[in-house]
Protein backbone atom coordinates (compact mmCIF):
# COMPACT_ATOMS: atom_id res chain seq x y z
CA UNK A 1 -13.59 60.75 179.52
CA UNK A 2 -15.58 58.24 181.13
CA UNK A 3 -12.76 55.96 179.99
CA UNK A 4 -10.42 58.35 181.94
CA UNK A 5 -12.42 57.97 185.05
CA UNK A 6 -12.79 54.20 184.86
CA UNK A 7 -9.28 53.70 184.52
CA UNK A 8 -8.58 55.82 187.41
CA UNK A 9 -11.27 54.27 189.58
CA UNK A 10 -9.53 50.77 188.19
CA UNK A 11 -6.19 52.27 189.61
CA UNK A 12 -7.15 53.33 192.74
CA UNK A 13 -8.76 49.96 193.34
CA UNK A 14 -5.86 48.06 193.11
CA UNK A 15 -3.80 50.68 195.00
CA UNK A 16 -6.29 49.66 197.67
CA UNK A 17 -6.27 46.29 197.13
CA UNK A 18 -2.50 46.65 197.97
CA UNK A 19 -2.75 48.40 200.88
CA UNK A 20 -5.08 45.99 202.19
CA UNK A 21 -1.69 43.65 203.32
CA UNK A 22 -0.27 47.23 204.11
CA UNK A 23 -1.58 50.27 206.51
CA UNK A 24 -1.02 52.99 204.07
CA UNK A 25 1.55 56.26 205.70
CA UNK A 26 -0.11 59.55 205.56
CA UNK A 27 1.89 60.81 202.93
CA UNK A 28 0.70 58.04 200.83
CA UNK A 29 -2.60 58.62 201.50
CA UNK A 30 -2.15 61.95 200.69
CA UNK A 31 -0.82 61.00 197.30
CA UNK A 32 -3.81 58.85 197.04
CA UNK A 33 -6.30 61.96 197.45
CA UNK A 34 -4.56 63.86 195.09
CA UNK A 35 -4.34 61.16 192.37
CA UNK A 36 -8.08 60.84 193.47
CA UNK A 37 -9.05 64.55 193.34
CA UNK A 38 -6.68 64.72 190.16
CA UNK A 39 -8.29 61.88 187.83
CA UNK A 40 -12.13 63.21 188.89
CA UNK A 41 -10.92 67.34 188.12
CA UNK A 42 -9.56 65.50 184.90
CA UNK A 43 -13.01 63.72 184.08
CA UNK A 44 -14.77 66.94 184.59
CA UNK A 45 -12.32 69.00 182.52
CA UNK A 46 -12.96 66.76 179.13
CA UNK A 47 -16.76 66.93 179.71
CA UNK A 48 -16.36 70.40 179.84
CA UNK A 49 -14.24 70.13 176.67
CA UNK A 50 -16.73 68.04 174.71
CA UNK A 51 -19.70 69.98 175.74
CA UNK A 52 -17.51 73.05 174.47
CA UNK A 53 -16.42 71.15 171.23
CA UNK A 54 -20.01 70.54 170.79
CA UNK A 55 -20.98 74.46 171.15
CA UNK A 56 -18.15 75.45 168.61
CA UNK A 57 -19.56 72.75 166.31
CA UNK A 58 -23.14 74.14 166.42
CA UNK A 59 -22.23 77.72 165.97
CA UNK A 60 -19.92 76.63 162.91
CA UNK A 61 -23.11 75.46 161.61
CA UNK A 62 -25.12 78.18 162.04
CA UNK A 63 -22.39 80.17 160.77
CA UNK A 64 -22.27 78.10 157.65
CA UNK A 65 -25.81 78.35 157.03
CA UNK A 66 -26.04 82.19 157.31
CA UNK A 67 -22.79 82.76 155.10
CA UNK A 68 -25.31 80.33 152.28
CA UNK A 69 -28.24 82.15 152.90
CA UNK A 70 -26.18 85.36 152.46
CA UNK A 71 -24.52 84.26 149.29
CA UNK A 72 -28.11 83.56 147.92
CA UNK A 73 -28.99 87.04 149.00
CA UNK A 74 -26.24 88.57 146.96
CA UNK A 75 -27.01 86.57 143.97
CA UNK A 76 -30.30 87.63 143.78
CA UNK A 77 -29.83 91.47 144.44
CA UNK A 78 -26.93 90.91 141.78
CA UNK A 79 -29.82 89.20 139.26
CA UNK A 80 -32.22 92.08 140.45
CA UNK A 81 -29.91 95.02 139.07
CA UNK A 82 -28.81 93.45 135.99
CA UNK A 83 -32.82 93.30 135.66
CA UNK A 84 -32.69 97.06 136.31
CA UNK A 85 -29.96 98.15 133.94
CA UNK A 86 -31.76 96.31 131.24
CA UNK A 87 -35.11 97.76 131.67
CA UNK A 88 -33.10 101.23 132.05
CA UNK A 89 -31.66 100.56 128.86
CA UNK A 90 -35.04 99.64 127.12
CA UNK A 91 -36.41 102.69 128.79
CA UNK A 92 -33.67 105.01 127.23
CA UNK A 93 -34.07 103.25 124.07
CA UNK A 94 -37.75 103.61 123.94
CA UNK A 95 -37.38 107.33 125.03
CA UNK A 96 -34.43 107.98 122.26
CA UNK A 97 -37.34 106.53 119.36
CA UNK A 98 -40.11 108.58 120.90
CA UNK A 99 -38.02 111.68 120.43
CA UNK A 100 -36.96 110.49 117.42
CA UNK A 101 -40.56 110.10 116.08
CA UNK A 102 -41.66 113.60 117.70
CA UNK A 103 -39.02 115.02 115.82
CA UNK A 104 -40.13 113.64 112.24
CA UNK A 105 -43.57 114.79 113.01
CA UNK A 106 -42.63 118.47 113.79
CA UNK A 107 -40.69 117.97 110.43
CA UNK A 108 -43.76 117.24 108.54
């Protein structure tokens, strides 16, 4: 962008330099303007762009790093219930040998 601008600046400088052996018509200098007016709306436009580019970037970032910390998250909850169905399942194996053993001592 600054590029853009410097080129255009370079541009219009020599159109000047030009006209300096020539008066310039109106319609030329209204050409002039507009190049003028067009090359500094373009400058503005890419900053605009690049400070937007750099927004997007950030947020894809911070997007990134959620989606991670959410995928850690879910592992862990995942690791936390196969805890839970094994300690269910050594709770309903403990209860099935208590019964078992109440039973054999109403037997007796």
């Amino acid at each position: 962008m600054k590029i853009l601008r410097g080129l255009a600046y370079s541009g219009i400088l020599l159109f000047f330099l030009a006209g300096c052996t020539t008066q310039l018509t109106p319609a030329d200098r209204d050409l002039m303007n507009q190049a003028i007016d067009s090359a500094n709306g373009a400058a503005v436009s890419a900053e605009k762009a690049e400070t937007a580019a750099l927004s997007a970037d950030r947020a894809a970032n911070r997007a990134e790093e959620a989606a991670v910390k959410a995928e850690s998250a879910a592992a862990s909850a995942e690791a936390a219930a196969n805890r839970a169905a094994q300690e269910a399942a050594a709770a309903e194996d403990s209860a099935l040998k208590a019964e078992k053993a109440f039973e054999m001592g109403l037997r007796k």
